[in-house]
N, C-alpha and C. Protein backbone atom coordinates (compact mmCIF):
# COMPACT_ATOMS: atom_id res chain seq x y z
N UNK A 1 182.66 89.68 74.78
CA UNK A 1 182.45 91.01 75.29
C UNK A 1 181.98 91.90 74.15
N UNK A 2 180.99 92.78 74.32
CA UNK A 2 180.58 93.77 73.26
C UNK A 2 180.99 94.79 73.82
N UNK A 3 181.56 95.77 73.03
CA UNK A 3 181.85 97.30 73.29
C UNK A 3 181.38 98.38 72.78
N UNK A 4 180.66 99.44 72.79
CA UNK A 4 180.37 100.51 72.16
C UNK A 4 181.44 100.81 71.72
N UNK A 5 181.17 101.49 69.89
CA UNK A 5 180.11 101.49 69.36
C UNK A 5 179.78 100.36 68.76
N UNK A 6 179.13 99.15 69.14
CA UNK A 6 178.39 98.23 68.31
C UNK A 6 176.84 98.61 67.65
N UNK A 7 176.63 98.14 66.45
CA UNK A 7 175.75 97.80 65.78
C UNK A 7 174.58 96.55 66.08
N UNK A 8 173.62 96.70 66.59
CA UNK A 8 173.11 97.75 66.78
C UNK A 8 173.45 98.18 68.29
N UNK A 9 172.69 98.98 68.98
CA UNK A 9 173.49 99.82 69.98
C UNK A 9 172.87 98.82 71.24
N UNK A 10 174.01 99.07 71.95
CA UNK A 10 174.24 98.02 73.20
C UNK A 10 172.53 98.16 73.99
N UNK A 11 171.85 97.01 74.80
CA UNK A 11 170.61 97.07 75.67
C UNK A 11 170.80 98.28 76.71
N UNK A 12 169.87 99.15 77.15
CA UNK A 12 170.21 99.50 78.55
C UNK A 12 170.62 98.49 79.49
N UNK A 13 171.01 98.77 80.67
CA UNK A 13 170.70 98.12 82.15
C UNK A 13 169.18 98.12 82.76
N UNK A 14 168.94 96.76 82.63
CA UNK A 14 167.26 96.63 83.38
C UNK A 14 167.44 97.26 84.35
N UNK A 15 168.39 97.31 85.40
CA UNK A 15 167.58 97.75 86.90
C UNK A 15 168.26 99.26 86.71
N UNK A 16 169.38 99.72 86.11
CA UNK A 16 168.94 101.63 86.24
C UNK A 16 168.64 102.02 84.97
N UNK A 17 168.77 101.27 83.65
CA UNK A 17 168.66 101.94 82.77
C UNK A 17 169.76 102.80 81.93
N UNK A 18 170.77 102.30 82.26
CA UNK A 18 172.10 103.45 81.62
C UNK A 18 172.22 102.89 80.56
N UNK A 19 172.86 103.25 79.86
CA UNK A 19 173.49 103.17 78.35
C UNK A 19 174.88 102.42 78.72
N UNK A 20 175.27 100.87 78.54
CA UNK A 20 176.28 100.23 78.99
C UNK A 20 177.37 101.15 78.16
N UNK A 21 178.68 100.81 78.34
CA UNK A 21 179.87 100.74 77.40
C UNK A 21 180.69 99.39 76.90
N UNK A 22 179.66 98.56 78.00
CA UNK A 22 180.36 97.32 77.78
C UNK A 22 179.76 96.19 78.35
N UNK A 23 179.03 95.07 77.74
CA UNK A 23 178.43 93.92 78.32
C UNK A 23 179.60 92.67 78.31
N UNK A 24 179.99 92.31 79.65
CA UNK A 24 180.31 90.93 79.87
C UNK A 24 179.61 89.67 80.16
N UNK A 25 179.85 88.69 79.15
CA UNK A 25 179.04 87.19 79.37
C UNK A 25 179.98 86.01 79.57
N UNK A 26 179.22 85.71 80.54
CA UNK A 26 180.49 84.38 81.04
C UNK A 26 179.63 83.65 81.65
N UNK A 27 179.82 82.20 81.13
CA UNK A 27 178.82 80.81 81.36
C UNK A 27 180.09 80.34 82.29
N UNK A 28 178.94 79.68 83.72
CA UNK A 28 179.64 79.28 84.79
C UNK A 28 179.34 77.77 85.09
N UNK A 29 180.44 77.25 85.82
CA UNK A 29 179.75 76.07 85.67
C UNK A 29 178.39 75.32 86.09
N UNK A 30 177.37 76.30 86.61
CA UNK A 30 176.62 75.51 87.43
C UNK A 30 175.20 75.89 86.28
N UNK A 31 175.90 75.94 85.33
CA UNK A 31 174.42 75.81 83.86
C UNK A 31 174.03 77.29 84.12
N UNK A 32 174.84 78.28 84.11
CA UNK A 32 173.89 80.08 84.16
C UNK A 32 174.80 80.68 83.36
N UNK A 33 174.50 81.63 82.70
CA UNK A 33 175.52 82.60 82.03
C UNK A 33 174.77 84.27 82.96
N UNK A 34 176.22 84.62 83.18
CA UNK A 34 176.69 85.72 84.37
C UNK A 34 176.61 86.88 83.28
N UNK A 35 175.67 87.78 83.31
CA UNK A 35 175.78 89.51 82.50
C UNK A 35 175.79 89.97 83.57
N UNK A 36 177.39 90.60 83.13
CA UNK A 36 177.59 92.00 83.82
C UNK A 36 177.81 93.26 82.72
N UNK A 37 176.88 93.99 83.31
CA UNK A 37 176.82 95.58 82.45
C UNK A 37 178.22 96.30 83.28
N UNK A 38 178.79 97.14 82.10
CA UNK A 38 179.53 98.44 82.90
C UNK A 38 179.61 99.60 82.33
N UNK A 39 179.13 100.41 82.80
CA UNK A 39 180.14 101.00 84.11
C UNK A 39 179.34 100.74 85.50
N UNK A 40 178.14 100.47 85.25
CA UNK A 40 176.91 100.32 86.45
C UNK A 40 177.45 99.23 87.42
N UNK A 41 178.05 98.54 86.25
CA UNK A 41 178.24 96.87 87.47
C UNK A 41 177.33 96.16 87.96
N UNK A 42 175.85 95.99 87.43
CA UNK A 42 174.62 95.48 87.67
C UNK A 42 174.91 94.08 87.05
N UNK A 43 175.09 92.74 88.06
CA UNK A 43 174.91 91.70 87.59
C UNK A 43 173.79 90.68 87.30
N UNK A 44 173.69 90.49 86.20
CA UNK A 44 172.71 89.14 85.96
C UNK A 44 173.14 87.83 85.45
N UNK A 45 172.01 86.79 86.41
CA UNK A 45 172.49 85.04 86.02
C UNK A 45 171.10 84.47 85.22
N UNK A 46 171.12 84.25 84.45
CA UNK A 46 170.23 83.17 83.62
C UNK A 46 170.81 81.81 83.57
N UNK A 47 169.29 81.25 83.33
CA UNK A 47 169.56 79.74 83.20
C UNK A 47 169.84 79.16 81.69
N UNK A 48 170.89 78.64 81.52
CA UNK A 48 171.28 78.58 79.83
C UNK A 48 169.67 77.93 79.36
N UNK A 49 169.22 77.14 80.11
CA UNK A 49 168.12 76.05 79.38
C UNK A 49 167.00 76.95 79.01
N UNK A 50 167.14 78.24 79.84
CA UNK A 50 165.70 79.10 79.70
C UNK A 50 166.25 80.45 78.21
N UNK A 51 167.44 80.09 77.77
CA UNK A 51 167.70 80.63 76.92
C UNK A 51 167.08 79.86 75.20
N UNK A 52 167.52 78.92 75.45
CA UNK A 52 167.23 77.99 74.14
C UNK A 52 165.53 78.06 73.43
């Protein structure tokens, strides 16, 4: 989990654009890692393989 204030300063949220306070990442079992931004609560799944 990253929290403001991190260095350097947290991504917006792609779909509104806010200034997070806090990004959660959690790899699930079906090969995706789950970002959730908050306070927005906008979730995203990537494919770990399209990370590498």
């Amino acid at each position: 989990m990253f929290q403001q204030p991190d260095y350097p300063p947290l991504p917006h949220c792609p779909t509104c654009d806010v200034a997070p306070e806090r990004i959660n990442g959690e790899q699930t079992l079906h090969g995706t890692m789950l970002i959730d931004f908050l306070p927005c609560g906008h979730l995203f799944y990537f494919y770990l393989d399209m990370l590498l």
